[in-house]
Structures are given as structure tokens and as C-alpha cells.
N, C-alpha and C. Protein backbone atom coordinates (compact mmCIF):
# COMPACT_ATOMS: atom_id res chain seq x y z
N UNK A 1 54.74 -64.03 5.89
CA UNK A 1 54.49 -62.71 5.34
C UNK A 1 54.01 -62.85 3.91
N UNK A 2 52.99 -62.28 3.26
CA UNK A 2 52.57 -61.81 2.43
C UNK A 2 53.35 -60.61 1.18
N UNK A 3 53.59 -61.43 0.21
CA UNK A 3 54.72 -60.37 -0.97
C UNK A 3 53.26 -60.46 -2.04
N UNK A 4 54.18 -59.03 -2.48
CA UNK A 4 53.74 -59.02 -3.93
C UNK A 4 52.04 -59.14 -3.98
N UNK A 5 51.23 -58.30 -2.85
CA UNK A 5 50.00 -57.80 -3.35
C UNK A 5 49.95 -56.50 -3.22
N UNK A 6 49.21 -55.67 -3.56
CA UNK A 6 48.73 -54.28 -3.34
C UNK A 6 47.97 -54.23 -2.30
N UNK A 7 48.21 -52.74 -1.88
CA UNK A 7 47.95 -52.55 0.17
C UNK A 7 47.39 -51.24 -0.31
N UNK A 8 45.86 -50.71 -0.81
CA UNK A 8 45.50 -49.56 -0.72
C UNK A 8 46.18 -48.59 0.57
N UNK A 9 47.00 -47.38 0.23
CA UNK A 9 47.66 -46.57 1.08
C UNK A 9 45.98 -45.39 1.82
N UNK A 10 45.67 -45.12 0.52
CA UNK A 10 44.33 -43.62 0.75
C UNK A 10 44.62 -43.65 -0.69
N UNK A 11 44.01 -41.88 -0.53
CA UNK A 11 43.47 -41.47 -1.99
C UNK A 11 43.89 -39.88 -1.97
N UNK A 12 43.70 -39.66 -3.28
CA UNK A 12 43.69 -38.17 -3.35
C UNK A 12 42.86 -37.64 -4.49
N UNK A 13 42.09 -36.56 -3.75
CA UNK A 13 41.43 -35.47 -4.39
C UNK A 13 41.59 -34.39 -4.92
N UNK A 14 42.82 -33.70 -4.07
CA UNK A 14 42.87 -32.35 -4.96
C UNK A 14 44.07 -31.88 -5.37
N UNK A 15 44.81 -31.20 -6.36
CA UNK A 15 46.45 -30.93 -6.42
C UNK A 15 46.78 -29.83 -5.74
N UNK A 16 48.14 -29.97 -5.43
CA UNK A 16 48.75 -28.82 -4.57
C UNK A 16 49.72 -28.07 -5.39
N UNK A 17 49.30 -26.92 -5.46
CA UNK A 17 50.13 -25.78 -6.13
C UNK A 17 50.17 -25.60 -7.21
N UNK A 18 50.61 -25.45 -8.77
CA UNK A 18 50.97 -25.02 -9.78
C UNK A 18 51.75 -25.63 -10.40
N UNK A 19 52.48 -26.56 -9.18
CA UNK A 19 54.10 -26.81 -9.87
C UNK A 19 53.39 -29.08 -10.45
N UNK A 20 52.33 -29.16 -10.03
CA UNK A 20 52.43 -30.96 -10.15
C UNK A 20 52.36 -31.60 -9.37
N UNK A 21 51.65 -30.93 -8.38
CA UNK A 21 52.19 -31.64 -7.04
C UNK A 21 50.41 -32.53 -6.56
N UNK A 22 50.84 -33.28 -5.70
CA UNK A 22 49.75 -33.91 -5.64
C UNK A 22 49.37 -34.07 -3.75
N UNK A 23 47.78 -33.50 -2.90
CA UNK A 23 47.69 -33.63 -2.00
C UNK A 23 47.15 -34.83 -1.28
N UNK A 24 48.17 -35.26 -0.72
CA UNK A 24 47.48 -37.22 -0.78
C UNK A 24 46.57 -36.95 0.91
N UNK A 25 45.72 -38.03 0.89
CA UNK A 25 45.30 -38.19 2.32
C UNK A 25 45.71 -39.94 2.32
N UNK A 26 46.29 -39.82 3.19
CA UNK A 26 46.73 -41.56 3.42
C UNK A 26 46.46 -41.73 4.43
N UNK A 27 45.74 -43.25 4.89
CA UNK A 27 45.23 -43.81 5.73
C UNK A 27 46.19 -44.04 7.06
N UNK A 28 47.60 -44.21 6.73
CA UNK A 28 48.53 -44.10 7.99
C UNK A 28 49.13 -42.61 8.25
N UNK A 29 48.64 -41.71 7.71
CA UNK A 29 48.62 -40.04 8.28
C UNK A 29 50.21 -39.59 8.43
N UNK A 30 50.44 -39.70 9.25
CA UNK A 30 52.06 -39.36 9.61
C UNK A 30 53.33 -40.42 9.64
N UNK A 31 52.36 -41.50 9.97
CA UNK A 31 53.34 -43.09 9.98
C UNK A 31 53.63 -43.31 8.70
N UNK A 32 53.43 -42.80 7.30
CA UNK A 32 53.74 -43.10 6.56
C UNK A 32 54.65 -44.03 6.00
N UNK A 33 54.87 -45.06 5.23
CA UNK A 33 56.02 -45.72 4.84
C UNK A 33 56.64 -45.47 3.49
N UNK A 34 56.02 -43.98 2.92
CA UNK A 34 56.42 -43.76 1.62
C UNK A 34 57.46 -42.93 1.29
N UNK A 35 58.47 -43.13 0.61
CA UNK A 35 59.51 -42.19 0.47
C UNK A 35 59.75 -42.33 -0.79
N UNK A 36 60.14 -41.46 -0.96
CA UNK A 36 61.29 -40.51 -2.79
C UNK A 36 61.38 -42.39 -3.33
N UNK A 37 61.16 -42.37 -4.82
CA UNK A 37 61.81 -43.79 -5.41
C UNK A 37 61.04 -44.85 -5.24
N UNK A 38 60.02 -44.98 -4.31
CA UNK A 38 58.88 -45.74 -4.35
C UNK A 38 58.48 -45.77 -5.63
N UNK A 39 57.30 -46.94 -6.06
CA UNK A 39 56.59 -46.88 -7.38
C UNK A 39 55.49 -46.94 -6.35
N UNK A 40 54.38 -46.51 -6.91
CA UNK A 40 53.18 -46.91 -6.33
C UNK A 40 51.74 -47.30 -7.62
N UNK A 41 51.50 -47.50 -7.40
CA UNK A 41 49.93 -47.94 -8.64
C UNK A 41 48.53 -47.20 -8.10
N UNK A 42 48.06 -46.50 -9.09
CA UNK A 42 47.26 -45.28 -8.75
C UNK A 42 45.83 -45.94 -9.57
N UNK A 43 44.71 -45.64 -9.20
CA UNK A 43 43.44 -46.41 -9.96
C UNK A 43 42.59 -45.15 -9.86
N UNK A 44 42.05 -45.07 -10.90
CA UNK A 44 40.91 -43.66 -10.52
C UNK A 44 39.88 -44.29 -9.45
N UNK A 45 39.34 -42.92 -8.97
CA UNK A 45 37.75 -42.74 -8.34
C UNK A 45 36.45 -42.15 -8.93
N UNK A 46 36.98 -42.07 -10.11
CA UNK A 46 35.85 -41.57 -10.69
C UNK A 46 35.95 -41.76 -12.06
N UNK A 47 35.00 -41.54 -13.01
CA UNK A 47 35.26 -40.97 -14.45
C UNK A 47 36.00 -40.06 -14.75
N UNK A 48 35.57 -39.01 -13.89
CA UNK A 48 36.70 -37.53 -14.52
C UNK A 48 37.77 -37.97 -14.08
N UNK A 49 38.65 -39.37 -13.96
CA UNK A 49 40.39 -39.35 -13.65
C UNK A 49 40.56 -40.00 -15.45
N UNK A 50 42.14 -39.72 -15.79
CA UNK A 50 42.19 -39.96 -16.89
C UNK A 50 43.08 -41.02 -16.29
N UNK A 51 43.16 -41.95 -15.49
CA UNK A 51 44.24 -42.98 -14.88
C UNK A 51 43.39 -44.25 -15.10
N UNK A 52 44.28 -44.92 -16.09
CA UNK A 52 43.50 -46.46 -16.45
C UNK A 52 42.82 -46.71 -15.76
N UNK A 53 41.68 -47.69 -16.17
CA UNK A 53 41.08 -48.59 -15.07
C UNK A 53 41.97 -49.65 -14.41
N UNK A 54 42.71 -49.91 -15.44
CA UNK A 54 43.86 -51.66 -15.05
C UNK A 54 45.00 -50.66 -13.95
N UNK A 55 44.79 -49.57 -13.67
CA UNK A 55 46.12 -48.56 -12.89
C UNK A 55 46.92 -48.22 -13.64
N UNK A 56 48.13 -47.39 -13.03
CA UNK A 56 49.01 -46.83 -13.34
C UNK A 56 50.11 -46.21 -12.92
N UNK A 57 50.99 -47.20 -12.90
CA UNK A 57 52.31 -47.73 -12.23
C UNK A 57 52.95 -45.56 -11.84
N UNK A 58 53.33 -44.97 -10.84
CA UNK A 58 54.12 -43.56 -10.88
C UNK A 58 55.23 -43.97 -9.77
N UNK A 59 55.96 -43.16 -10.10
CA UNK A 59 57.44 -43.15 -9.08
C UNK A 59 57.39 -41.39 -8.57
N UNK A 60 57.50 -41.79 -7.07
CA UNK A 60 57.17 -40.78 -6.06
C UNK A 60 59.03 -40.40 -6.30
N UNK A 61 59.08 -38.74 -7.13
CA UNK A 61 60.28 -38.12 -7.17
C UNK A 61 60.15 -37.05 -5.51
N UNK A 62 59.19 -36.73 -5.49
CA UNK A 62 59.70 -36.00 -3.78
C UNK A 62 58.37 -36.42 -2.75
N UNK A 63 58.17 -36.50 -1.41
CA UNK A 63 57.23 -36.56 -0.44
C UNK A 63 57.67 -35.78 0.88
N UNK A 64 56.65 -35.30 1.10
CA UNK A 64 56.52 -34.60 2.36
C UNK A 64 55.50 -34.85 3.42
N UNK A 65 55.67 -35.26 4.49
CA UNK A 65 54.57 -35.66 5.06
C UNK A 65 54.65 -35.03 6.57
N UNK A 66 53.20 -34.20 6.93
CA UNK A 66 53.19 -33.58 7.96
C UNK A 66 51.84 -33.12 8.01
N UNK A 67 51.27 -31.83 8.11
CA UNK A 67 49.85 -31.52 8.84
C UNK A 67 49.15 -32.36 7.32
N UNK A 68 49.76 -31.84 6.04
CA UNK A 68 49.46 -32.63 4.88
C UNK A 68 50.28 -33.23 3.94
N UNK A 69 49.95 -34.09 3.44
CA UNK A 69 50.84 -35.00 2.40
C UNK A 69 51.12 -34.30 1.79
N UNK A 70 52.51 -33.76 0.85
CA UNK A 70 52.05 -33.42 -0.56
C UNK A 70 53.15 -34.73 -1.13
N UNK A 71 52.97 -34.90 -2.20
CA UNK A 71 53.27 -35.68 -3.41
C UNK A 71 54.40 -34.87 -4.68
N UNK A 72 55.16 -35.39 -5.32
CA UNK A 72 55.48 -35.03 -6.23
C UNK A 72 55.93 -36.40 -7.14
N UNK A 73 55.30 -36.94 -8.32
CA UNK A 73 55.73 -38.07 -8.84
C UNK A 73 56.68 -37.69 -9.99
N UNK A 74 57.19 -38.91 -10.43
CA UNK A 74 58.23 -38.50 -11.95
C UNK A 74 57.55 -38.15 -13.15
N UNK A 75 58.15 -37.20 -14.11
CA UNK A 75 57.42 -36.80 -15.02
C UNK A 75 55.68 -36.28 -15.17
N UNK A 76 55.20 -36.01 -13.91
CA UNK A 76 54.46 -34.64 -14.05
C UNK A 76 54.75 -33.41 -13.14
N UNK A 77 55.44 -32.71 -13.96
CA UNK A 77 54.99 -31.06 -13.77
C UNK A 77 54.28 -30.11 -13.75
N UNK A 78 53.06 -30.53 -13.99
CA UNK A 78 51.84 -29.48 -14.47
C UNK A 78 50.72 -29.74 -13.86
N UNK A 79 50.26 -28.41 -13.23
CA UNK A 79 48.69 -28.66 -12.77
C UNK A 79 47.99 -29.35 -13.29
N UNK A 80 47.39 -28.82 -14.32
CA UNK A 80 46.75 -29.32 -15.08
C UNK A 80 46.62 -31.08 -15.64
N UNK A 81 47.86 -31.62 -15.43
CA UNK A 81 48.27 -32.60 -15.55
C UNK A 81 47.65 -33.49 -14.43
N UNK A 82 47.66 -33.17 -13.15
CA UNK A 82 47.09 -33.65 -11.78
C UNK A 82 45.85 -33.22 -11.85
N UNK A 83 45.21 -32.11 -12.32
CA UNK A 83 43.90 -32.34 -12.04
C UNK A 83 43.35 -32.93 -13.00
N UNK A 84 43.59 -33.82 -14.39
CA UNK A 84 43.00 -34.78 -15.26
C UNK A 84 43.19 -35.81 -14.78
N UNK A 85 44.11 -36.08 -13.55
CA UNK A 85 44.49 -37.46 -12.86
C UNK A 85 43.58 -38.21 -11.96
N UNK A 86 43.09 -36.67 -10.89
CA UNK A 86 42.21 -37.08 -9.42
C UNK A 86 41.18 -37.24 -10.16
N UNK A 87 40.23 -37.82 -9.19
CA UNK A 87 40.69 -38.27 -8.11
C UNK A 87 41.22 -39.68 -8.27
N UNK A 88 41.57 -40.22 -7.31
CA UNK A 88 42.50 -41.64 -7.04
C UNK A 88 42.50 -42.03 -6.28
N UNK A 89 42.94 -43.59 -6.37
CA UNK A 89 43.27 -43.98 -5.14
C UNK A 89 44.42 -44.91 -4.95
N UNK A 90 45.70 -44.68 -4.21
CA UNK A 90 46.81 -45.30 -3.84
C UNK A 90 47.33 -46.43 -3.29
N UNK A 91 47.96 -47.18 -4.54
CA UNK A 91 48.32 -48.53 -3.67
C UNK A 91 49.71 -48.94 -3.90
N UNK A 92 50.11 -49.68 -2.88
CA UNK A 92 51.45 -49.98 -3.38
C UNK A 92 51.93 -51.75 -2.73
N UNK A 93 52.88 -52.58 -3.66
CA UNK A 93 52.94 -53.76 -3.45
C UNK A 93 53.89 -53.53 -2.58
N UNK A 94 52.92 -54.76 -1.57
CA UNK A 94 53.35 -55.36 -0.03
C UNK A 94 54.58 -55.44 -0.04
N UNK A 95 55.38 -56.11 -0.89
CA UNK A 95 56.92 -56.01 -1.05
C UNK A 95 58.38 -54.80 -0.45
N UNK A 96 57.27 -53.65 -1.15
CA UNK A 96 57.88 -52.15 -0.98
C UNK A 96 58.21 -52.10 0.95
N UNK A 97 57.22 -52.40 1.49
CA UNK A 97 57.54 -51.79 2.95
C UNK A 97 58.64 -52.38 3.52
N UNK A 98 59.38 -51.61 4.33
CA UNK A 98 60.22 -51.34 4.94
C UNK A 98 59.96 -53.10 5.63
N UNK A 99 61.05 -53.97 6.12
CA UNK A 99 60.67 -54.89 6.94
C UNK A 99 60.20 -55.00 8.59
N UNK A 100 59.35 -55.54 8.81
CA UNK A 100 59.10 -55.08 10.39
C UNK A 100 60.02 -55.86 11.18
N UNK A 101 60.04 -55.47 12.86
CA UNK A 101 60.86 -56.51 13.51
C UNK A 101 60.22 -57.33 13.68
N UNK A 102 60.70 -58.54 14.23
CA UNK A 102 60.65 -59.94 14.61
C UNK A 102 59.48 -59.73 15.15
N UNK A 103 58.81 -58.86 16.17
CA UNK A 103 57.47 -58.99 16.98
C UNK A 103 56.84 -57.95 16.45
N UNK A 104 56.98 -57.33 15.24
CA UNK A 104 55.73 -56.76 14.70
C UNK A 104 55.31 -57.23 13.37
N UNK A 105 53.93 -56.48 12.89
CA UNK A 105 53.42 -56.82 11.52
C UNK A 105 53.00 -55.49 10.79
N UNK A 106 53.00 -55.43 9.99
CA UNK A 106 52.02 -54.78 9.12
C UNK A 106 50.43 -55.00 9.43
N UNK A 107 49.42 -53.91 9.81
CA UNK A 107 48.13 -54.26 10.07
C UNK A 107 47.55 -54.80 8.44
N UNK A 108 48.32 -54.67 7.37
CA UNK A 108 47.57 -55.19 6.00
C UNK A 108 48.15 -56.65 5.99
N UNK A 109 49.14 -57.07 6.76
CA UNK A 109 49.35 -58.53 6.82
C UNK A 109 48.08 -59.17 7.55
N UNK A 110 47.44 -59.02 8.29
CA UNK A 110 45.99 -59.51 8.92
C UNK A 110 44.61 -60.12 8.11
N UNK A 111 45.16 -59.14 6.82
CA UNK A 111 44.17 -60.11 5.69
C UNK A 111 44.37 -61.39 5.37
N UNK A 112 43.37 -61.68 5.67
CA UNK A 112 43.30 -63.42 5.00
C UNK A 112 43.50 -64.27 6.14
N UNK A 113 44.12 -63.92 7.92
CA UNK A 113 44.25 -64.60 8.83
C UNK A 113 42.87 -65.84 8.99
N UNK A 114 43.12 -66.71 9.35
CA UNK A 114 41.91 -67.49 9.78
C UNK A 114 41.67 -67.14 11.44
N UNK A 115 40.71 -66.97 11.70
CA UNK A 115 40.55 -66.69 13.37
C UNK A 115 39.55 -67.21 13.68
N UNK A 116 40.42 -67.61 15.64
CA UNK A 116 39.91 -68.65 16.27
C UNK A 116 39.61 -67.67 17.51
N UNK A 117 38.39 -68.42 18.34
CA UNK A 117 37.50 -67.75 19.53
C UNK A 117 39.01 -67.88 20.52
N UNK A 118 39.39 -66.86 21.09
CA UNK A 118 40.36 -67.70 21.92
C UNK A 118 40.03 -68.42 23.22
N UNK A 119 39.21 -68.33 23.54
CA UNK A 119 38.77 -69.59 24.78
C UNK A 119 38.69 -71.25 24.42
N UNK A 120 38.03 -71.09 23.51
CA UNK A 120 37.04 -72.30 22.90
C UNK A 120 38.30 -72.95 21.53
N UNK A 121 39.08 -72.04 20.59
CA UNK A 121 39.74 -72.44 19.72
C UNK A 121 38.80 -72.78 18.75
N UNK A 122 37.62 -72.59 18.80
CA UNK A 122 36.87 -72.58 17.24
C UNK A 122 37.05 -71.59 16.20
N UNK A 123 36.71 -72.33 15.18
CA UNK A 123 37.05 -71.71 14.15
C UNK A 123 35.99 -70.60 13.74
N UNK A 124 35.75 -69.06 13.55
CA UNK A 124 35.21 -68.05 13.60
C UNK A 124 35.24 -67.60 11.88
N UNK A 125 36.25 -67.54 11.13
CA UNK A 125 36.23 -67.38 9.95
C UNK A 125 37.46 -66.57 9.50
N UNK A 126 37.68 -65.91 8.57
CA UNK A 126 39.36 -64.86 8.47
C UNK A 126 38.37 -63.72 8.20
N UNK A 127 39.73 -62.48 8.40
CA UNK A 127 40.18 -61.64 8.26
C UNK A 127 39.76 -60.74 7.11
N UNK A 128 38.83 -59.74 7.02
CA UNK A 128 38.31 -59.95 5.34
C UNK A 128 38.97 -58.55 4.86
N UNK A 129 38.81 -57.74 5.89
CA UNK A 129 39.27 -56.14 5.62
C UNK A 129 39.16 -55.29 7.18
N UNK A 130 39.76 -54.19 7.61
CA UNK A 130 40.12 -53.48 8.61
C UNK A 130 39.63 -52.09 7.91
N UNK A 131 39.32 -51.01 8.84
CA UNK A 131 39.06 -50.00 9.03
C UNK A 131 39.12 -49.37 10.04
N UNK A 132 39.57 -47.96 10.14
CA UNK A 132 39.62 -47.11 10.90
C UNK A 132 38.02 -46.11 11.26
N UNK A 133 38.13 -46.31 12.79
CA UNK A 133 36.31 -45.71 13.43
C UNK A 133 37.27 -44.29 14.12
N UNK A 134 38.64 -43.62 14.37
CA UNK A 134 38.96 -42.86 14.12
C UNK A 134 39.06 -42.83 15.73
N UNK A 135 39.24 -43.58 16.32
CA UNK A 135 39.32 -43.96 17.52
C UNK A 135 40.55 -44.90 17.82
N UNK A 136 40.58 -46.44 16.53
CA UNK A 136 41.12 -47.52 16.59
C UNK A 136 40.79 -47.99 15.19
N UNK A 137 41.74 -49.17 15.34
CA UNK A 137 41.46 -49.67 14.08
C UNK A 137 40.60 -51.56 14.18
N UNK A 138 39.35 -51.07 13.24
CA UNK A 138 38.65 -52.32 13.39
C UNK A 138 38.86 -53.76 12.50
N UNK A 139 38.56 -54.76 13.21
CA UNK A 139 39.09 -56.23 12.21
C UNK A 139 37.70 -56.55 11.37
N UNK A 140 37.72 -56.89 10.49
CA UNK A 140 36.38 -57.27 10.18
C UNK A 140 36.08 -58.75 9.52
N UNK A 141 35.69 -59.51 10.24
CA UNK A 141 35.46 -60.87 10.11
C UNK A 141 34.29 -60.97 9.47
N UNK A 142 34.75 -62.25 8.08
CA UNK A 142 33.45 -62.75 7.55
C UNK A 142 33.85 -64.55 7.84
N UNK A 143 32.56 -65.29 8.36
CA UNK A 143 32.51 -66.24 8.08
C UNK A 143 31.05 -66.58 8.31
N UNK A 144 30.52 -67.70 9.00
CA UNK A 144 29.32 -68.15 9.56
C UNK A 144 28.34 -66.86 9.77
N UNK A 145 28.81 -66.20 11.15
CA UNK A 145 28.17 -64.70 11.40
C UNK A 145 29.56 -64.29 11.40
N UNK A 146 29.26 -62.80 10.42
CA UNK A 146 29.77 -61.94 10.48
C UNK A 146 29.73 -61.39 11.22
N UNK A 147 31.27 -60.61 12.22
CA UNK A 147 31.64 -59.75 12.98
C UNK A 147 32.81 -58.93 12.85
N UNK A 148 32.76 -57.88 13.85
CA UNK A 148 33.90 -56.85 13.71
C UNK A 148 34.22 -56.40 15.28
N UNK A 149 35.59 -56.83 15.74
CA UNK A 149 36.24 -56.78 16.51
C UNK A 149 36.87 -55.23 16.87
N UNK A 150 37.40 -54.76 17.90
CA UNK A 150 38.06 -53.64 17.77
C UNK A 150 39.36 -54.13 17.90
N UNK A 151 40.29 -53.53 17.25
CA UNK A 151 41.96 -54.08 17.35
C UNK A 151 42.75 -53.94 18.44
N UNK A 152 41.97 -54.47 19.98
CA UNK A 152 43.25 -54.03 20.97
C UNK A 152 43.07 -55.38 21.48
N UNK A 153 44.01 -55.20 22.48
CA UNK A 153 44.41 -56.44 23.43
C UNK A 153 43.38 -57.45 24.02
N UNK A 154 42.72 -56.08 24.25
CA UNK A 154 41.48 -57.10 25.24
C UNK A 154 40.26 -58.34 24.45
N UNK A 155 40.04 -57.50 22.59
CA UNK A 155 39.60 -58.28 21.84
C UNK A 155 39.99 -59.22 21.22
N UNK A 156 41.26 -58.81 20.77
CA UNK A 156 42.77 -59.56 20.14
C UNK A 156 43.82 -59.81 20.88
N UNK A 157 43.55 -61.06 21.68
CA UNK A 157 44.75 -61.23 22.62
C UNK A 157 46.58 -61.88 22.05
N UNK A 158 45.81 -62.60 21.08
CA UNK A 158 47.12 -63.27 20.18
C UNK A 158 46.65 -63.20 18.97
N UNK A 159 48.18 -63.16 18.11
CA UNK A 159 48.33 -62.93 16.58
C UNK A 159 49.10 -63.71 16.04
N UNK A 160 49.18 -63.97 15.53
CA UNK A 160 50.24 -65.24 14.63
C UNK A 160 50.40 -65.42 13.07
N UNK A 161 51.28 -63.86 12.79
CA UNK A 161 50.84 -64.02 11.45
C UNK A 161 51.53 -65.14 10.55
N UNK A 162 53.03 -65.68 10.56
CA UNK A 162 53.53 -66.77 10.57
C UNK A 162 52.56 -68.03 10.30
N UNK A 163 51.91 -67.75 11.16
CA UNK A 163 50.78 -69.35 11.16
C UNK A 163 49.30 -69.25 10.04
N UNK A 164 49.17 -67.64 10.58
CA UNK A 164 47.95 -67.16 9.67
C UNK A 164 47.05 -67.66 10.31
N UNK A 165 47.53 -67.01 11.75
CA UNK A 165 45.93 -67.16 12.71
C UNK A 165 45.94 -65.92 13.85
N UNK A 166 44.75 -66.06 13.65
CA UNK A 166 44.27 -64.71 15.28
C UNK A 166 43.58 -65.11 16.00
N UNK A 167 43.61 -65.11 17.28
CA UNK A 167 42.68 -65.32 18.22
C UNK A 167 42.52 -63.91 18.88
N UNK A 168 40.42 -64.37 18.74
CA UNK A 168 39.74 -63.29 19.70
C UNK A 168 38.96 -63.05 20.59
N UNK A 169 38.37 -62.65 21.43
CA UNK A 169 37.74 -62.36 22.07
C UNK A 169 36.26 -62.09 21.73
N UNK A 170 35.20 -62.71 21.23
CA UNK A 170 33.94 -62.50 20.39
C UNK A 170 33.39 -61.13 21.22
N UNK A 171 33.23 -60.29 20.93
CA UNK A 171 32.20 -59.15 21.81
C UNK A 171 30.65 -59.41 21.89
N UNK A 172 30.30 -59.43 23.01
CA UNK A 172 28.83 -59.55 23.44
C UNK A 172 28.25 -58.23 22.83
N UNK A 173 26.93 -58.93 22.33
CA UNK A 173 25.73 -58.09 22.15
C UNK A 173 24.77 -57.63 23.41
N UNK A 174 24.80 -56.13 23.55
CA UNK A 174 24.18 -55.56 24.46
C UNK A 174 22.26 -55.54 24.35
């Protein structure tokens, strides 16, 4: 397992309400792993955020998570305060999450895997970054030729994050 890097969560654009509150869109939607007492490290998206470039460490004082995120961090109360903040974008060290069981992972543990063809056991290249096509979530391999896998069984038959390997299934070009 992988400690102590930052795991972009999502981002947020706009504030909620009057009171400080902040409307997050996070990439795990309802699965969330964020609760009250977290720290998280916030980086702008733009110029108009007044949030360092190097980030800026906040502690999540309330969260709610359902049709939408809202946010409430320590020591801001004020609209105004959140909208000199957004936009942003949310990360928090690998450390923080909850531990998985014995036969699961974190899909941000997959970075950096080295992966092998699983028929053949050649070496294909690692793990560079994942994304969601809003369907599934995709692997995205850089090495020799670059490719991008879809994340289920039939492409990704074995995982091994322990070892820091994946085996896949190469997808044919139509």
C-alpha cells in the first residue's frame, strides 16, 4: 500500500448558502470517504481562487453527502470567504482513508502498478492515471504504446497490489 501521497478527491465551484459552506462535486459521489476532522489540501483552478499555489491544508468541521456534497471547513463562516476560495480542487493524503479489507484496494492504489499482458506475461508498462467514461472506470496505461483498458474483469482479470502488478487483457482494435 501506498502512504502519504495526495489522491485528488474532485473539485468545487460554487458555495452553498450564506453561512460558508462549500458545494463539492467529488469524483466518488456518494461512496465518499470523507468525514467531520479530516484535513484535506485544496489547490486553486483558477486565478480568481485566493488558495496558494503550494495548497492549503482545511479541516472538514461538518459534511453531508447525498443528491449534493455540501462542505463546511474550520474557521470559514462567510460567503464571501468561499467565493474568494473557488474554484478548487480537492485532495487528501492516501494515509487518511479508512483501511480496506484484505481483498480490496483503493482504485488510487493502481497508480504506479507495472502491468503485464495476462496471457503472454509481458511487460505492457504501469498504471499512469484512471478516469471515469461515466459508465466505468478506465485504467490508463503509458508505456511502449499507450493504452486504456476498461476496469472490469474481463479486461483486468488479476490485481496484485502488494506486488505492484496488474494483469490485462490488451483490447483489440476494430
Amino acid at each position: 500500500m501506498k502512504e502519504n501521497k495526495l489522491i485528488e478527491l474532485g473539485t468545487c465551484a460554487k458555495p452553498h448558502g450564506i453561512k460558508g459552506a462549500f458545494s463539492l462535486h467529488l469524483e466518488s459521489g456518494d461512496e465518499s470517504i470523507l468525514e467531520a476532522g479530516m484535513k484535506l489540501t485544496l489547490y486553486p483552478l483558477s486565478e480568481k481562487s485566493c488558495i496558494d499555489k503550494e495548497g492549503e491544508v482545511v479541516e472538514i468541521q461538518k459534511i453531508s453527502v447525498g443528491n449534493k456534497t455540501i462542505a463546511e471547513f474550520k474557521g470559514i463562516a462567510d460567503r464571501n470567504k468561499v467565493e474568494a476560495m473557488i474554484p478548487f480542487k480537492i485532495c487528501i493524503d492516501r494515509s487518511e482513508f479508512p483501511e480496506a479489507d484484505d481483498d480490496e484496494y483503493y482504485i488510487s492504489d493502481l497508480i504506479g502498478l507495472e502491468v503485464y499482458e495476462y496471457e503472454t506475461e509481458v511487460h505492457l508498462g504501469r498504471i499512469s492515471k484512471y478516469y471515469e467514461n461515466s459508465v466505468q472506470i478506465i485504467l490508463v496505461i503509458s508505456g511502449k504504446k499507450p493504452f486504456e483498458v476498461p476496469f472490469v474483469e474481463h479486461f483486468v482479470p488479476d490485481v496484485d497490489v502488494e506486488a505492484g502488478k496488474i494483469w490485462v487483457v490488451v483490447p483489440e482494435v476494430i
